[in-house]
PDB file of N, CA and C in Angstrom:
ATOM      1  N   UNK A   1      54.638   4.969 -78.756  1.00  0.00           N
ATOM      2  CA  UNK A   1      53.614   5.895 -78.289  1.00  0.00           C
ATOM      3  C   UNK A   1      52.250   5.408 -78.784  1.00  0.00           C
ATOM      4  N   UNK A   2      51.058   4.894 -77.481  1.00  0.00           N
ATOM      5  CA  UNK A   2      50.068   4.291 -78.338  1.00  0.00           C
ATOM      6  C   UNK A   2      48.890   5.609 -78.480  1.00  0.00           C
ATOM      7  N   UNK A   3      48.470   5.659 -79.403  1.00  0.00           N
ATOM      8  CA  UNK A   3      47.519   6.518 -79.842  1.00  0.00           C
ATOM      9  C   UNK A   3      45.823   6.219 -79.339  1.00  0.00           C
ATOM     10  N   UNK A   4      45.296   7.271 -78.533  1.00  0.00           N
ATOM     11  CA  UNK A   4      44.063   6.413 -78.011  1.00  0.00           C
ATOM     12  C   UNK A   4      42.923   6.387 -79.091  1.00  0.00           C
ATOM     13  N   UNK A   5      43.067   7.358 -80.455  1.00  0.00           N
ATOM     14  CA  UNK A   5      42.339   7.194 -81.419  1.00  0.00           C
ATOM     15  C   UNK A   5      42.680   6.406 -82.282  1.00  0.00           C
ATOM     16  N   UNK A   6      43.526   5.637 -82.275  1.00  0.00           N
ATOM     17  CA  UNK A   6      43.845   4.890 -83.256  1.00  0.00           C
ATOM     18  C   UNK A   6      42.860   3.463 -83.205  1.00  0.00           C
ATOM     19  N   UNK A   7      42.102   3.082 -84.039  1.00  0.00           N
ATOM     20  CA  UNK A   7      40.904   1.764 -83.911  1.00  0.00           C
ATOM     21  C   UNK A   7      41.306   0.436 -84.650  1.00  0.00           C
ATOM     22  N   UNK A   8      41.428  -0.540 -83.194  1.00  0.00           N
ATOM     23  CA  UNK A   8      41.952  -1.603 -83.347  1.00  0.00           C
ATOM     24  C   UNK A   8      41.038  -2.572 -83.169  1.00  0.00           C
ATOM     25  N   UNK A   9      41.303  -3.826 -83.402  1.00  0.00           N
ATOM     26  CA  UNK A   9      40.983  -5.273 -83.436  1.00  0.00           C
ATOM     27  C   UNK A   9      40.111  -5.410 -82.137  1.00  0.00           C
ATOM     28  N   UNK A  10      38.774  -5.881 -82.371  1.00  0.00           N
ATOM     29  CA  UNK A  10      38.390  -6.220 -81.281  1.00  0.00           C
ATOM     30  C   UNK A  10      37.299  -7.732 -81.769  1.00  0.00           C
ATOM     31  N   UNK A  11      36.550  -7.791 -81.204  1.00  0.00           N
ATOM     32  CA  UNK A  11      35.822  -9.174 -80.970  1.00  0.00           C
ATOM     33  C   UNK A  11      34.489  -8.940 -80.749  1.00  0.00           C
ATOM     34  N   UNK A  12      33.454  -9.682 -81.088  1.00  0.00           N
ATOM     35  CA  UNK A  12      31.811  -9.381 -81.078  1.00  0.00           C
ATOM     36  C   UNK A  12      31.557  -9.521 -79.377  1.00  0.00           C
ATOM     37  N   UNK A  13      32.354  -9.944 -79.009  1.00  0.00           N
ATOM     38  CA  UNK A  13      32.425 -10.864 -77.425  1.00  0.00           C
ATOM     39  C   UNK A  13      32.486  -9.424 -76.577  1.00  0.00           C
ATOM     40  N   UNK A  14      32.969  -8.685 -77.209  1.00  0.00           N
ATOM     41  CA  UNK A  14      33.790  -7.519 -76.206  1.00  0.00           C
ATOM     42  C   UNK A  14      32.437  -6.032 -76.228  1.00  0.00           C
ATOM     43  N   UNK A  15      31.913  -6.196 -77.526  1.00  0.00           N
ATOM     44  CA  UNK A  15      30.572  -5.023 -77.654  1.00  0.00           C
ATOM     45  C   UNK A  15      29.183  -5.699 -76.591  1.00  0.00           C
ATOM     46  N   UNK A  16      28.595  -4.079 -76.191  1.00  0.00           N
ATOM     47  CA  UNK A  16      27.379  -4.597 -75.420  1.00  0.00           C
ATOM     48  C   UNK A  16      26.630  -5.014 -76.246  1.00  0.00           C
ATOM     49  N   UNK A  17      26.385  -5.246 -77.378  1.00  0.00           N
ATOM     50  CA  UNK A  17      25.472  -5.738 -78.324  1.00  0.00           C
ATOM     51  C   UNK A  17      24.990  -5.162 -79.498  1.00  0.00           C
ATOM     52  N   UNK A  18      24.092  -5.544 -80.380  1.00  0.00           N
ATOM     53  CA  UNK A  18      24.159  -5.109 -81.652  1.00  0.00           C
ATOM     54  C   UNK A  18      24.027  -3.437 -81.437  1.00  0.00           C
ATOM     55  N   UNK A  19      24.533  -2.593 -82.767  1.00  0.00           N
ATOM     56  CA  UNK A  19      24.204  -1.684 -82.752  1.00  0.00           C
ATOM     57  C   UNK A  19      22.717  -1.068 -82.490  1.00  0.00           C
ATOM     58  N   UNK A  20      22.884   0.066 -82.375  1.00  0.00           N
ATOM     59  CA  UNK A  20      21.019   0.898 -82.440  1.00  0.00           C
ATOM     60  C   UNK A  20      21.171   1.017 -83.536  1.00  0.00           C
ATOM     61  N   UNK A  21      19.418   1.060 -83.664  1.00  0.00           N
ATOM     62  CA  UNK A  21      19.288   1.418 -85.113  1.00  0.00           C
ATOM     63  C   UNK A  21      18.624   2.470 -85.301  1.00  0.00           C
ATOM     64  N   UNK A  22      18.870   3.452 -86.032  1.00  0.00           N
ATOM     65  CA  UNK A  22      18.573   5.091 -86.033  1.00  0.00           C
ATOM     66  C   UNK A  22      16.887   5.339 -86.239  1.00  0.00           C
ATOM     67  N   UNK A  23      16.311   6.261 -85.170  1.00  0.00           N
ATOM     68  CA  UNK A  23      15.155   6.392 -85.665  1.00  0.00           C
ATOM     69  C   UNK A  23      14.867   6.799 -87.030  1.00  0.00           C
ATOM     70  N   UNK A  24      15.383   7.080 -87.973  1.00  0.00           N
ATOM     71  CA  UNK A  24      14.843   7.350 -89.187  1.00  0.00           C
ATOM     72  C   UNK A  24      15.977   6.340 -90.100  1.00  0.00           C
ATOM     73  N   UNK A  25      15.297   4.806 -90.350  1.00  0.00           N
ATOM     74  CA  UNK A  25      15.784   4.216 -90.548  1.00  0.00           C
ATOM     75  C   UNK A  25      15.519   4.238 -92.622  1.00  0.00           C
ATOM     76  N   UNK A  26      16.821   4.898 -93.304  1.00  0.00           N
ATOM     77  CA  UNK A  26      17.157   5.211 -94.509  1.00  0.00           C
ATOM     78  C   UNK A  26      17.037   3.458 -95.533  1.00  0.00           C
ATOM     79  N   UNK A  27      17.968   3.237 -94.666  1.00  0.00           N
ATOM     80  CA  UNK A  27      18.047   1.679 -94.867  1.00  0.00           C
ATOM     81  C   UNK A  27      17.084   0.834 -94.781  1.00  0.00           C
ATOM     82  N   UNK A  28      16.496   0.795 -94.338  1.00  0.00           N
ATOM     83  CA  UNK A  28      15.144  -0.033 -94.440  1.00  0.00           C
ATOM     84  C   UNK A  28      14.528  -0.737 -95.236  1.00  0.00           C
ATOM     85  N   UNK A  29      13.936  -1.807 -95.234  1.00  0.00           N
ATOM     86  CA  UNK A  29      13.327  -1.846 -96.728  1.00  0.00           C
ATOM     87  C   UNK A  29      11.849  -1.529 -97.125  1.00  0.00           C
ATOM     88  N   UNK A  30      11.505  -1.506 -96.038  1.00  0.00           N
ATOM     89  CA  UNK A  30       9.931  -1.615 -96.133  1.00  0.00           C
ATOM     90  C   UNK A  30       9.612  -0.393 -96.937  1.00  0.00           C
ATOM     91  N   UNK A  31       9.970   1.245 -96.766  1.00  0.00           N
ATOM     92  CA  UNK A  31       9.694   2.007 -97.376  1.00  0.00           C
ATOM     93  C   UNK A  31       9.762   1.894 -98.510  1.00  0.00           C
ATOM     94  N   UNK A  32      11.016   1.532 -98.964  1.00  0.00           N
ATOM     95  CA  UNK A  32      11.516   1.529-100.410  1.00  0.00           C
ATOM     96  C   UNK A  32      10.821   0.750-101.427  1.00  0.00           C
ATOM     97  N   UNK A  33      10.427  -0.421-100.316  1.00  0.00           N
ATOM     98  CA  UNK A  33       9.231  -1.598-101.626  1.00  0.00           C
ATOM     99  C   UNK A  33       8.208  -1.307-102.022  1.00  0.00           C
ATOM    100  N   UNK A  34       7.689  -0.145-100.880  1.00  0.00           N
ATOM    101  CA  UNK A  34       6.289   0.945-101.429  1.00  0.00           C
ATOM    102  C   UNK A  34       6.581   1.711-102.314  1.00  0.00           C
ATOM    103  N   UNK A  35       7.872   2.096-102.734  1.00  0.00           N
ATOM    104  CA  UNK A  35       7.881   3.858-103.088  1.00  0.00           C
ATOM    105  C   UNK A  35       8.572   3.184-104.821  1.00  0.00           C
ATOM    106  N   UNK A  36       9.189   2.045-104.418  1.00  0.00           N
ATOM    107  CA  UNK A  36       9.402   1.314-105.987  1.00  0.00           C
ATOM    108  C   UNK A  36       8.846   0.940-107.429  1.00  0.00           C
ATOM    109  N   UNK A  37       8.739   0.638-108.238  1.00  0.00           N
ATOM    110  CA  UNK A  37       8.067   0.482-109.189  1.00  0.00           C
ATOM    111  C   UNK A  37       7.794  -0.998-108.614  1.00  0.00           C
ATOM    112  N   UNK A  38       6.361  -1.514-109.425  1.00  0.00           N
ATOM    113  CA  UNK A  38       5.951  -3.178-108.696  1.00  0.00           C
ATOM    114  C   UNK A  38       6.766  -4.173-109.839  1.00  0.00           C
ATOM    115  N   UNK A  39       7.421  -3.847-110.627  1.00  0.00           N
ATOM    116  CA  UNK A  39       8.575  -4.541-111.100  1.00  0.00           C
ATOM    117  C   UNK A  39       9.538  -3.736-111.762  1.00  0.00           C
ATOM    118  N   UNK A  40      10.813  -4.670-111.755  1.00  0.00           N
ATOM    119  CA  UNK A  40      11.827  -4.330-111.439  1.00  0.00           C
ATOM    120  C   UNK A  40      12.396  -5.000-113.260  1.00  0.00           C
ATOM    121  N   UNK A  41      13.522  -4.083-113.619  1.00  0.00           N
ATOM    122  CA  UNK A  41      14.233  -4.733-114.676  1.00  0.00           C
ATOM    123  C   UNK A  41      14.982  -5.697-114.415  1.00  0.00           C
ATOM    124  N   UNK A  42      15.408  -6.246-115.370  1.00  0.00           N
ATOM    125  CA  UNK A  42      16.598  -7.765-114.882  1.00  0.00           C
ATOM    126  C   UNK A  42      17.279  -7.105-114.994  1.00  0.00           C
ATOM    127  N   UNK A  43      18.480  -7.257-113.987  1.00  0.00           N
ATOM    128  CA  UNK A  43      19.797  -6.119-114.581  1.00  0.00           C
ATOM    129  C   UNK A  43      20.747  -7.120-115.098  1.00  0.00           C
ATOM    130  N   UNK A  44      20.639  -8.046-115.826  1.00  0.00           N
ATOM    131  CA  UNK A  44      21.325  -9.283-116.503  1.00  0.00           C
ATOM    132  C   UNK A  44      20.941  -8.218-118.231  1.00  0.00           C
ATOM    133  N   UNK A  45      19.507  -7.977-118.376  1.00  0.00           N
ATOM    134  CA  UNK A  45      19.011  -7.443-119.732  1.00  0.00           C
ATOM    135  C   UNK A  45      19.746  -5.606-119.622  1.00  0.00           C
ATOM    136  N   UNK A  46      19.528  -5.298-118.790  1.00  0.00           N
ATOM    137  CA  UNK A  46      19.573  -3.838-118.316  1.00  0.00           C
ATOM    138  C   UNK A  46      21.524  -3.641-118.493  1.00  0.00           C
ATOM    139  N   UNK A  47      22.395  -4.481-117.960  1.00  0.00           N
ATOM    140  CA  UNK A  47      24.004  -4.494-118.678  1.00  0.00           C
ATOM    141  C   UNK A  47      23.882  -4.682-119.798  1.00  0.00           C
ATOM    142  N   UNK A  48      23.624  -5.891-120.456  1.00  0.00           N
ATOM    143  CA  UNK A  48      23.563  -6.095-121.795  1.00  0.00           C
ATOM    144  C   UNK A  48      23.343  -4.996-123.246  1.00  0.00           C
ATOM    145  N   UNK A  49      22.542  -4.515-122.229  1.00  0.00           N
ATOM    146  CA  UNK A  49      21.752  -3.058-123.139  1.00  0.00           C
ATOM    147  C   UNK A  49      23.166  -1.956-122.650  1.00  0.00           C
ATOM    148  N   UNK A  50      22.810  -1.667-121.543  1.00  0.00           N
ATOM    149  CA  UNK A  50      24.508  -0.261-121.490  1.00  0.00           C
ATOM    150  C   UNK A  50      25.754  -1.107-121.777  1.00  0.00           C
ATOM    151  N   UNK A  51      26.257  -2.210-121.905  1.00  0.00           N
ATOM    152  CA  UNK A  51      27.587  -2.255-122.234  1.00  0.00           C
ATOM    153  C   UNK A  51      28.293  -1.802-123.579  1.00  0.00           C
ATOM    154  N   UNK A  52      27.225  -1.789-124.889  1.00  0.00           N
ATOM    155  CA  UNK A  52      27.618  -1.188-125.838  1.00  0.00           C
ATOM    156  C   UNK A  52      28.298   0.292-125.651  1.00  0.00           C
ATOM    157  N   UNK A  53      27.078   0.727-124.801  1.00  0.00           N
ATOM    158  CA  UNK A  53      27.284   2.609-124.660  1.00  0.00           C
ATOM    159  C   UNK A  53      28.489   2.760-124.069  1.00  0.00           C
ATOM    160  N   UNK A  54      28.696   1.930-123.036  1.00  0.00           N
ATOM    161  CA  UNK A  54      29.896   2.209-121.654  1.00  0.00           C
ATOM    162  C   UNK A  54      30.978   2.086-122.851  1.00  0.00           C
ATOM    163  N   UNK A  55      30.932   0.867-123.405  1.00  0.00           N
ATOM    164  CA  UNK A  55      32.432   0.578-123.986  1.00  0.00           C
ATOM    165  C   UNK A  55      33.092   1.602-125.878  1.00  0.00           C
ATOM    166  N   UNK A  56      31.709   2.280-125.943  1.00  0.00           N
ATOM    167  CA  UNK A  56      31.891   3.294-126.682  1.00  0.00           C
ATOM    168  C   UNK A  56      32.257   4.395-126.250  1.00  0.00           C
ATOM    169  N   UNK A  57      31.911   4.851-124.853  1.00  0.00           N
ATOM    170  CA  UNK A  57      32.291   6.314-124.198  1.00  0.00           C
ATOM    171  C   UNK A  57      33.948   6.049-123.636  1.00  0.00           C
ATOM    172  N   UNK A  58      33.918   4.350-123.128  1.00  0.00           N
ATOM    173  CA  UNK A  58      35.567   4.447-122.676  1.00  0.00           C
ATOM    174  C   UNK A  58      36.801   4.571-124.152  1.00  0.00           C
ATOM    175  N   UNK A  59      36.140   4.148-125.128  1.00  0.00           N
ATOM    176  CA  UNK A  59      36.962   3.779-126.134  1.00  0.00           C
ATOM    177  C   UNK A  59      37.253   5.603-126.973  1.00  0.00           C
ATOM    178  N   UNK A  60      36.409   6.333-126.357  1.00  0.00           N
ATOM    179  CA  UNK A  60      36.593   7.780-126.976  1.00  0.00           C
ATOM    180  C   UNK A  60      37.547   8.741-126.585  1.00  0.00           C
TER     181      UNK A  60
END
């Protein structure tokens, strides 16, 4: 019994083309690079610093 909701395998070949993209585009970046701080932490320094905490709260 094939199920017509059930979502299968298809191919880029087979869509009319890329998706739309929503007028109120969340994703975006442009907003976000305005609304950001003009630098950013390393998050290489920024783990380094919480892994103590993390591995004290799991160890409790």
């Amino acid at each position: 019994m094939d199920d017509p909701y059930r979502v299968g395998p298809t191919s880029s070949a087979a869509l009319d083309g890329p998706a739309p993209r929503p007028a109120i585009g969340a994703l975006g970046y442009g907003r976000w690079a305005g609304a950001a701080p003009a630098s950013r932490r390393d998050r290489r320094s920024a783990l380094h610093e919480a892994l103590p905490h993390i591995r004290k709260e799991i160890s409790q």
